[in-house]
Each structure stands twice: as structure tokens, then as C-alpha cells.
N, C-alpha and C. Protein backbone atom coordinates (compact mmCIF):
# COMPACT_ATOMS: atom_id res chain seq x y z
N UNK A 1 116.72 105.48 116.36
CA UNK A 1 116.12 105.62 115.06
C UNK A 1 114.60 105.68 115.16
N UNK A 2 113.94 104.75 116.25
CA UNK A 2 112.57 104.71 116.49
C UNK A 2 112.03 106.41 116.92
N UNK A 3 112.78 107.07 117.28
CA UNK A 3 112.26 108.37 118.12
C UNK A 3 112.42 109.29 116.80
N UNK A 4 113.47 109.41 116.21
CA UNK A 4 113.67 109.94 115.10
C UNK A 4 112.67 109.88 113.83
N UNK A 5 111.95 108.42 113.73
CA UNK A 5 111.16 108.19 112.91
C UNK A 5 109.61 108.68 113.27
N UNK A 6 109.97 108.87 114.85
CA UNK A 6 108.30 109.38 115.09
C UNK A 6 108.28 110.80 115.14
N UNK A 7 109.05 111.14 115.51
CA UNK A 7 109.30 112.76 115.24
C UNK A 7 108.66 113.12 114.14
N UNK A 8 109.60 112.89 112.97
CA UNK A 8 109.40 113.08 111.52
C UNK A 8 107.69 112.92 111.30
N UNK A 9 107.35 111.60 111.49
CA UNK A 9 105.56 110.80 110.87
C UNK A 9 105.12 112.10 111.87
N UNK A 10 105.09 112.85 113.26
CA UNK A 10 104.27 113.50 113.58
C UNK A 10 104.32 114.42 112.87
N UNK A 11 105.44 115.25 112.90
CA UNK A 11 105.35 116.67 111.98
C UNK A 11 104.91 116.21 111.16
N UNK A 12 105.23 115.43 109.96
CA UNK A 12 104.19 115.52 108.82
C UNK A 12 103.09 114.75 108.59
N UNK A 13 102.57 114.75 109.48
CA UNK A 13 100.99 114.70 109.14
C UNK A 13 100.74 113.30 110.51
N UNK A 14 101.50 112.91 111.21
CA UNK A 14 100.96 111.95 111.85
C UNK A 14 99.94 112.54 113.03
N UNK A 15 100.16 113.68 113.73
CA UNK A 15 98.93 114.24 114.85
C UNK A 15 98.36 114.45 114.33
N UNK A 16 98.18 114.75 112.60
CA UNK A 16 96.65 115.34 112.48
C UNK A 16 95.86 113.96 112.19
N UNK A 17 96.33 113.24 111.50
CA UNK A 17 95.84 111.88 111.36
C UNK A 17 95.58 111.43 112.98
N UNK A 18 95.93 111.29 113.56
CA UNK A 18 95.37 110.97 114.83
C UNK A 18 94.54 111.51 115.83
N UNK A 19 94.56 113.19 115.81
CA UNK A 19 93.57 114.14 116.01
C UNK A 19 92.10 113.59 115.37
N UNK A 20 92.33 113.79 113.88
CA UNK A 20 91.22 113.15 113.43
C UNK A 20 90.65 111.51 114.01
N UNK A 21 91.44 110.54 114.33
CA UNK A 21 91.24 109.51 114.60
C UNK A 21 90.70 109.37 116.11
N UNK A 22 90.78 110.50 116.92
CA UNK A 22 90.62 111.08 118.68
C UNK A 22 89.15 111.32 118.56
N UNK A 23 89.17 112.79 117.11
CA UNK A 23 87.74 113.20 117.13
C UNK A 23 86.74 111.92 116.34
N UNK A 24 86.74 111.27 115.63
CA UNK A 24 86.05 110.30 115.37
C UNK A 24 85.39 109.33 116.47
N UNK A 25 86.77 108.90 117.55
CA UNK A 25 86.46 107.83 118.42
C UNK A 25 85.30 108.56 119.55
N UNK A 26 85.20 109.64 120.05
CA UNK A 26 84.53 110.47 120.59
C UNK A 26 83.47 110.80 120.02
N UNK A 27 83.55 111.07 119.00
CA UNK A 27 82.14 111.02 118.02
C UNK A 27 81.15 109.70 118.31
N UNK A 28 81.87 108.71 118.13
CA UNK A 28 81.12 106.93 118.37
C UNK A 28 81.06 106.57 119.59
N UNK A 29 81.49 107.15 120.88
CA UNK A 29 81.20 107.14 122.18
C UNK A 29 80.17 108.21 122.31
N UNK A 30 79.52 108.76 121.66
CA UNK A 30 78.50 109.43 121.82
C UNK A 30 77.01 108.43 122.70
N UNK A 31 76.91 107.41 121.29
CA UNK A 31 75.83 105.98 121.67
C UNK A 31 76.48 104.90 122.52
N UNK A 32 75.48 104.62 123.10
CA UNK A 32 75.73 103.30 123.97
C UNK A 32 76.64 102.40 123.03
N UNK A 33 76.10 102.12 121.87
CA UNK A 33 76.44 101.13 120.80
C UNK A 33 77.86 101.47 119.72
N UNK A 34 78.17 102.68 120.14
CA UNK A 34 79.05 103.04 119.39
C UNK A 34 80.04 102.83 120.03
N UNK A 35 80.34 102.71 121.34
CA UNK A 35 81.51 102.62 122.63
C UNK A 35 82.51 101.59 122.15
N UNK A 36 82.19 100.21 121.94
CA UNK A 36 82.98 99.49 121.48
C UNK A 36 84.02 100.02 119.77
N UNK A 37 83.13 100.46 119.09
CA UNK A 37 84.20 101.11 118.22
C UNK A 37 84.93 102.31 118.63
N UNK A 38 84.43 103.00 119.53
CA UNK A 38 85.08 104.53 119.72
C UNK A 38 86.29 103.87 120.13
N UNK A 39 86.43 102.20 121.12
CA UNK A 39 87.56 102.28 121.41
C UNK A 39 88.91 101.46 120.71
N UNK A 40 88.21 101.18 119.61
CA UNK A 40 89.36 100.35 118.81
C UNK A 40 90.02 101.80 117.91
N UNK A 41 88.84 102.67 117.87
CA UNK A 41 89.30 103.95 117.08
C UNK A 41 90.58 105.00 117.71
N UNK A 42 89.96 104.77 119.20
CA UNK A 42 91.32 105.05 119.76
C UNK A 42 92.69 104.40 120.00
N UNK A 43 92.46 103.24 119.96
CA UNK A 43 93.56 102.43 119.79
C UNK A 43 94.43 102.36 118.80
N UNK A 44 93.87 102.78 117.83
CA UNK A 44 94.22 103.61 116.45
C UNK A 44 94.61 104.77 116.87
N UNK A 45 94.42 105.31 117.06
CA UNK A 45 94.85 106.69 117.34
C UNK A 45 95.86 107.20 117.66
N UNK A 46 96.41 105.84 119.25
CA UNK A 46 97.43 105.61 119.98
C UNK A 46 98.92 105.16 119.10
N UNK A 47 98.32 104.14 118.23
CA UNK A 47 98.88 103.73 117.55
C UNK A 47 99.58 105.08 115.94
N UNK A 48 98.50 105.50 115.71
CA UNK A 48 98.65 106.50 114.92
C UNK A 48 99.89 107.51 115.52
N UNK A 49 99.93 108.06 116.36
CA UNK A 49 100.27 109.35 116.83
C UNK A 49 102.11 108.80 116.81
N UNK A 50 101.92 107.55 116.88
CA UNK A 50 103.38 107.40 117.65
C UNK A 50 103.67 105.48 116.91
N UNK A 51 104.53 105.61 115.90
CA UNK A 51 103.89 103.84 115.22
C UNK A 51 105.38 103.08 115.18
N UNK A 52 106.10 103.83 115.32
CA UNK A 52 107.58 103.17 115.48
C UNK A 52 107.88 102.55 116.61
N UNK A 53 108.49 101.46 116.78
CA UNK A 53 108.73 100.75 117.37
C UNK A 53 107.51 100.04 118.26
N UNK A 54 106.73 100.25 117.26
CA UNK A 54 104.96 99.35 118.31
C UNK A 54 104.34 98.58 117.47
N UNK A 55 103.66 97.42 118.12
CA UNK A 55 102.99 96.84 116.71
C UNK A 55 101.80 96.41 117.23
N UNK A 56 100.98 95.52 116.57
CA UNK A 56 100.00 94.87 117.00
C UNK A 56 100.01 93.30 116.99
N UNK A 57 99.37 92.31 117.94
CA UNK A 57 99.27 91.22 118.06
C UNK A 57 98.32 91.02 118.40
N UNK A 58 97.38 89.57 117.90
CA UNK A 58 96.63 88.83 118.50
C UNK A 58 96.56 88.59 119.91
N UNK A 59 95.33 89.19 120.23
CA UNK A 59 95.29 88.57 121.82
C UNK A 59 95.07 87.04 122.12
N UNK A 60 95.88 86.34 122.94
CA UNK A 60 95.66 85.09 123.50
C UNK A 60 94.24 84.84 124.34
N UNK A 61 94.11 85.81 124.75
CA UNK A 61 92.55 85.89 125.78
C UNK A 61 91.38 86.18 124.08
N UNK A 62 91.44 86.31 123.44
CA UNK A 62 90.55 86.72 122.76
C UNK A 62 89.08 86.49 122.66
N UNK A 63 88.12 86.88 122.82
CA UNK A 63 86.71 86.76 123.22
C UNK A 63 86.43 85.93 121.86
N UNK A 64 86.74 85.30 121.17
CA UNK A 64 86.34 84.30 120.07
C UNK A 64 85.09 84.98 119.12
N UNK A 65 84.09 84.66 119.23
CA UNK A 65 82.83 84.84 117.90
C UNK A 65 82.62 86.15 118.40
N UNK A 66 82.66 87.10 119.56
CA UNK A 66 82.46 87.97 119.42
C UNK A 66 83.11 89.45 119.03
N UNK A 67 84.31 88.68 119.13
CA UNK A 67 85.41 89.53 118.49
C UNK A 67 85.15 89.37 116.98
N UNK A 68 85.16 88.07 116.68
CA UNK A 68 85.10 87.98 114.63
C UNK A 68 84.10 88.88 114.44
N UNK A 69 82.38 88.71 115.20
CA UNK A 69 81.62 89.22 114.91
C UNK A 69 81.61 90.76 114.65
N UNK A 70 82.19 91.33 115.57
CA UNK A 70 82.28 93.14 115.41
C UNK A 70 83.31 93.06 114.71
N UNK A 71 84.46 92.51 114.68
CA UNK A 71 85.43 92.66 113.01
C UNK A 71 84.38 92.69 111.82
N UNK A 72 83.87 91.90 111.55
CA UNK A 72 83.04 92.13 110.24
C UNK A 72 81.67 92.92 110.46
N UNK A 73 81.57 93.64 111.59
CA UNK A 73 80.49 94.75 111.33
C UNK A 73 81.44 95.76 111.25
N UNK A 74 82.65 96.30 111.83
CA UNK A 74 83.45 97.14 111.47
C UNK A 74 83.97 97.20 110.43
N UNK A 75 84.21 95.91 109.54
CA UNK A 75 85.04 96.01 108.19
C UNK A 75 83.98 96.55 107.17
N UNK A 76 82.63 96.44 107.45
CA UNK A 76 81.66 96.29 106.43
C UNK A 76 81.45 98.07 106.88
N UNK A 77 81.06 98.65 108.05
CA UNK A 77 80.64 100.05 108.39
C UNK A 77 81.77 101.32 107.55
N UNK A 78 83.23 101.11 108.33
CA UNK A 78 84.05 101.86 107.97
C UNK A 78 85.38 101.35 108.22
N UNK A 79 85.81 100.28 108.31
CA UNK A 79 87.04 99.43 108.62
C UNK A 79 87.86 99.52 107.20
N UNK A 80 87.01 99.42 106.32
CA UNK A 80 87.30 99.15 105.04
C UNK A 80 87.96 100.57 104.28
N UNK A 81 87.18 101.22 104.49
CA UNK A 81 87.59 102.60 104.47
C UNK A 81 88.73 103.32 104.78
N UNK A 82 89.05 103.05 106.47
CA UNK A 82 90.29 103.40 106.98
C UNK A 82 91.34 102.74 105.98
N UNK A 83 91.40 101.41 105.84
CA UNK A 83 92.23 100.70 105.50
C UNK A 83 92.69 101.02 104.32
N UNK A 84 91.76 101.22 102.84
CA UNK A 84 92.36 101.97 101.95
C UNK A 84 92.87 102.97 101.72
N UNK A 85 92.50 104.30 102.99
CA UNK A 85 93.08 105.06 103.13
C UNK A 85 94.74 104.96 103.51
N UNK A 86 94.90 104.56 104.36
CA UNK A 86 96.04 104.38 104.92
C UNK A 86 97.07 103.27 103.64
N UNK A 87 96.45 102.19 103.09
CA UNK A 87 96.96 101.51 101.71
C UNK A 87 97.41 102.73 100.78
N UNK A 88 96.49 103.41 100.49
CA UNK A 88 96.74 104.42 99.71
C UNK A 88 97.88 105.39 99.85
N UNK A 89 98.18 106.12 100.91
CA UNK A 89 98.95 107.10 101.51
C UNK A 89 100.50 105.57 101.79
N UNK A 90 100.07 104.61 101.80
CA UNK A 90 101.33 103.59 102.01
C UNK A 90 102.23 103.83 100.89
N UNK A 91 100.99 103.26 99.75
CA UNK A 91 101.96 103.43 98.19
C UNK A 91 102.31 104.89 97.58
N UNK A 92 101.69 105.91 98.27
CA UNK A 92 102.63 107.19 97.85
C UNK A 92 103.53 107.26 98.57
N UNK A 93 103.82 107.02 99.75
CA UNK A 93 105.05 107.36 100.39
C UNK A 93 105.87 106.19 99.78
N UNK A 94 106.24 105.17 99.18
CA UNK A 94 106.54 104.00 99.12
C UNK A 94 107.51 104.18 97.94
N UNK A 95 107.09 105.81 97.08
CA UNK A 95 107.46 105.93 95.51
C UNK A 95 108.85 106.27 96.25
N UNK A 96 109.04 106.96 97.18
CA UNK A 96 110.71 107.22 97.00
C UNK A 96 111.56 106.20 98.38
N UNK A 97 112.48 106.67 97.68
CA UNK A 97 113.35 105.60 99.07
C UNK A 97 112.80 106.23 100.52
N UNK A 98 113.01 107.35 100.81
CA UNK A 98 113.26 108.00 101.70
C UNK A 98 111.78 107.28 102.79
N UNK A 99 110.76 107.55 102.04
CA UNK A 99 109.33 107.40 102.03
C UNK A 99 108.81 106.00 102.52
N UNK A 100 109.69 105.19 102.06
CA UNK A 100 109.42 103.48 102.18
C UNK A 100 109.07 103.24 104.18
N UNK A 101 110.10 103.60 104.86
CA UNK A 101 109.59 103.61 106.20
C UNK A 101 108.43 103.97 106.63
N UNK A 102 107.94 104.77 106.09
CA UNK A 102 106.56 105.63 106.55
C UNK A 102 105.44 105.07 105.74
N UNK A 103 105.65 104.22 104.47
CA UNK A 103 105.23 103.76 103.65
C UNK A 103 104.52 102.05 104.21
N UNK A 104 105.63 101.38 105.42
CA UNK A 104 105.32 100.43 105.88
C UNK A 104 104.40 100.87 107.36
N UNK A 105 104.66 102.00 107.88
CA UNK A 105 103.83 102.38 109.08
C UNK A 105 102.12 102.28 108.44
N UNK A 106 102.64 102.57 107.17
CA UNK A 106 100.62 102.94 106.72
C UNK A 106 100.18 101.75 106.62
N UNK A 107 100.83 100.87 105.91
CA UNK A 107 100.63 99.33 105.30
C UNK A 107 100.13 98.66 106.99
N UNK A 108 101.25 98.96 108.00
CA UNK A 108 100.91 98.24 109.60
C UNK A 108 99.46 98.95 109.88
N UNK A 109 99.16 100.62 109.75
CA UNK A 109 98.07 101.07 109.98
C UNK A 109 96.52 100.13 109.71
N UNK A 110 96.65 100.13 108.25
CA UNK A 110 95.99 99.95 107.50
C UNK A 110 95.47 98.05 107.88
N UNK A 111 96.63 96.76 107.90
CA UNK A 111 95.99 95.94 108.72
C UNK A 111 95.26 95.87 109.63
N UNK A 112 95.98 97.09 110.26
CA UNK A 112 94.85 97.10 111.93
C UNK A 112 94.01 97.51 111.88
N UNK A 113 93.43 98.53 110.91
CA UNK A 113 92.29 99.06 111.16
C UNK A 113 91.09 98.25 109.99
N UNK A 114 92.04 96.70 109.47
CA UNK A 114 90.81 96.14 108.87
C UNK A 114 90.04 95.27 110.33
N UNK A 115 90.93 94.75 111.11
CA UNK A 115 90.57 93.63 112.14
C UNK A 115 90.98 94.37 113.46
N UNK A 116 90.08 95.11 114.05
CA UNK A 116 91.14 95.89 115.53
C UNK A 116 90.70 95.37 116.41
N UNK A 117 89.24 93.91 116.60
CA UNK A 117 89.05 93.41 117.54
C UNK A 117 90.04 92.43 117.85
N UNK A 118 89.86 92.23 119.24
CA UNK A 118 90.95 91.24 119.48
C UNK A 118 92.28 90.89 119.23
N UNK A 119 92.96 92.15 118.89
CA UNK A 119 94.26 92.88 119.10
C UNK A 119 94.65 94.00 120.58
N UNK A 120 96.21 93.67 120.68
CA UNK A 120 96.45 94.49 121.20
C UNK A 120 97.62 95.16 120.71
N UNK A 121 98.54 96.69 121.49
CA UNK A 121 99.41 97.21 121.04
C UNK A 121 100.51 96.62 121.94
N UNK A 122 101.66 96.41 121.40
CA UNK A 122 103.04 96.38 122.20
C UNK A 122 103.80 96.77 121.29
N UNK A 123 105.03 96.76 122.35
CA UNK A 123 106.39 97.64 122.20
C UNK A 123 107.21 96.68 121.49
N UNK A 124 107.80 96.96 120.58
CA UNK A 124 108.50 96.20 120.01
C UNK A 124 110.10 96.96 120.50
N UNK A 125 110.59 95.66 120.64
CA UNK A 125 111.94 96.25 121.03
C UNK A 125 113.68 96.11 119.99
């Protein structure tokens, strides 16, 4: 069902959402200073392209104040942003039954891309 469900989210619209999320992170690896977001953007991305059966967790190693710290320069830059986006596109897919699955992929999106420091991706089985 997990392969089936990613199938579907790519054809409709999940590579381009993640294309876009590729060209962004590359965009912010441009600056020295941008590197650390280019790569939570890709981690997004990863996550984007392919969201079934994967999730995100708190890292146990987590770098503490400096992780909170770039969470709230990211939530405040464009974290915030992603996130309603993806909220948004949650509750339209959410209106029909069919939709509700793809509806919770955005809702999972959309957490992660308020806090993507000090997360990682795994496989949910």
C-alpha cells in the first residue's frame, strides 16, 4: 500500500513539489551561510518525493541550543511559510475521503518543515 501511495503523491504533484524543494535547497547552498538550510531543505525534499512509509524523529544526539537556535531563525525566515503551505494543500486534500491519506502526508510535511533541525528521516515499517 506504501508503494502504491507513493506512486499516486508523485504523479500528482509530489516531484514537482520536491523539484521545487531540490531547486530551492541549491539556491541556499549558494552562501557559506545558507548551507545549513539548503540541507534541511533537502531533507525535505527527500522526504517530499517519496513520504509513505517514512517519518521523522527527534534526534537523540541532538546539538541542543544550536539546533533550537536555527529552528527559530528558520521558522521566522521561511519555515513558516512552507508549513502553511503544505497545512493548506493538507485541508484540501482532506475534503474527500479518497484525499485524507495525502491529506495527512501534508499535515507530516508541514510539521517538519516548521522544526527540521535536529530531526532525522526513518523508515517506518
Amino acid at each position: 500500500m506504501k508503494i502504491l501511495g507513493n506512486i499516486i503523491w508523485v504523479l500528482f504533484g509530489g516531484f514537482f513539489m520536491a523539484l521545487g524543494y531540490v531547486f530551492s535547497g541549491l539556491l541556499l547552498m549558494i552562501t557559506i551561510i545558507g548551507i545549513p538550510f539548503g540541507w534541511q531543505i533537502l531533507k525535505l525534499a527527500g522526504l517530499c518525493i517519496w513520504p509513505f512509509g517514512r517519518d521523522s524523529r527527534v534526534k537523540e544526539q541532538s546539538t541542543g541550543c544550536l539546533s533550537t537556535g536555527m529552528n527559530v531563525l528558520w521558522f521566522l525566515i521561511g519555515g513558516i511559510w512552507i508549513a502553511v503551505g503544505h497545512a493548506i494543500w493538507g485541508l484540501i486534500f482532506c475534503i474527500t475521503i479518497i484525499g485524507i491519506p495525502f491529506g495527512k502526508q501534508h499535515f507530516k510535511l508541514a510539521s517538519i518543515a516548521l522544526t527540521p533541525f535536529g530531526r532525522e528521516i526513518v523508515s517506518v515499517d
